[in-house]
Protein backbone atom coordinates (compact mmCIF):
# COMPACT_ATOMS: atom_id res chain seq x y z
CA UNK A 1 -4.12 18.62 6.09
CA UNK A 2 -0.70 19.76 4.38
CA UNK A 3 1.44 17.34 6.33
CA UNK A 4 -0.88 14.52 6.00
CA UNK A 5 -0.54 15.17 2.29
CA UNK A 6 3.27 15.40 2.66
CA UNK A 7 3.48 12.15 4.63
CA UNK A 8 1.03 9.98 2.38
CA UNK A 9 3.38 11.34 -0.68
CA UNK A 10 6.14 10.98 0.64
CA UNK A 11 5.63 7.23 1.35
CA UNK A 12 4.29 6.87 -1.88
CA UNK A 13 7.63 7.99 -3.70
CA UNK A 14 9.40 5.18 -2.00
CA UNK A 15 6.94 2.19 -3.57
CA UNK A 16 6.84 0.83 -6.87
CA UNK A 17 4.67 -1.39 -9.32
CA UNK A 18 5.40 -4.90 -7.99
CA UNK A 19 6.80 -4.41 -4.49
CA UNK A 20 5.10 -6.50 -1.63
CA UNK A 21 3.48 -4.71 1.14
CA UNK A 22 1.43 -5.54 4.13
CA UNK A 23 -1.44 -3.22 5.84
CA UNK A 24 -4.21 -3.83 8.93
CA UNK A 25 -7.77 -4.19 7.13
CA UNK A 26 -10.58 -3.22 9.54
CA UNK A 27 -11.22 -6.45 11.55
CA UNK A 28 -7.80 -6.43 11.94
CA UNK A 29 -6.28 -9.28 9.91
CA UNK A 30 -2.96 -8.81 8.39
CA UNK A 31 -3.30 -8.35 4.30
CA UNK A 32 -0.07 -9.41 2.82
CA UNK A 33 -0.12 -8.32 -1.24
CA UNK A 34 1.32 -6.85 -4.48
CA UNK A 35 1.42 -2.89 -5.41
CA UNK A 36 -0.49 -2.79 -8.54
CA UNK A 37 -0.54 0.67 -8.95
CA UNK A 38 0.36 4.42 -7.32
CA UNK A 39 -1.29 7.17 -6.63
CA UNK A 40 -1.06 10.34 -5.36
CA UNK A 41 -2.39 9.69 -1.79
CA UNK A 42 -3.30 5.81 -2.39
CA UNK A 43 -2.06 2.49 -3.20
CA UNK A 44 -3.99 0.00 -5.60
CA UNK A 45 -2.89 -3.56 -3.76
CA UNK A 46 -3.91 -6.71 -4.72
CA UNK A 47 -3.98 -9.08 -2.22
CA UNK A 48 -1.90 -12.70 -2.68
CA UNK A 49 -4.33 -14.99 -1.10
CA UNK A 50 -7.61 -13.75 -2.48
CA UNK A 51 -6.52 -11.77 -5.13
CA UNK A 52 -8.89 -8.64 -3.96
CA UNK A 53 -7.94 -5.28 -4.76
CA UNK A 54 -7.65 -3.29 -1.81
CA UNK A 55 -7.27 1.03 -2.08
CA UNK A 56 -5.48 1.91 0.97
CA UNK A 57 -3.82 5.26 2.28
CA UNK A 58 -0.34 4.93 1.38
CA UNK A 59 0.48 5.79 4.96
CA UNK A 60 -1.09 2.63 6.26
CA UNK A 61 1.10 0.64 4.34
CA UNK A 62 4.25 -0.95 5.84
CA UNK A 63 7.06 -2.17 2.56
CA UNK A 64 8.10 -6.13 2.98
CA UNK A 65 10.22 -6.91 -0.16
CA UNK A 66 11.05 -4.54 -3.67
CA UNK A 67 9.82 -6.23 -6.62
CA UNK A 68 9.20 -10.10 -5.74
């Protein structure tokens, strides 16, 4: 449990408020969005198309552009 805690903050140090991300949803479509806020463990995202707020482990989350 210690590492995953490590690894989820770990990747959550490198995003910021604004940057563009991308993670797998469960039927496994591609959600493209906007980091709306950090947490700990978790990443508030909203996403660009639909503009639903997602909560997603930060470790799921793979960074596609800072700030746009």
């Amino acid at each position: 449990k210690s590492q995953r805690t490590y690894i989820a903050r770990t990747m959550t140090r490198k995003l910021l408020v604004g940057d563009v991300v991308s993670f797998e949803e469960r039927k496994g479509a591609t959600v493209t969005g906007t980091v709306m806020k950090v947490n700990p463990k978790t990443v508030v995202v909203r996403d660009r198309s639909t503009n639903i707020q997602w909560k997603v482990t930060a470790t799921l989350l793979t960074p596609l552009s800072i700030g746009a």
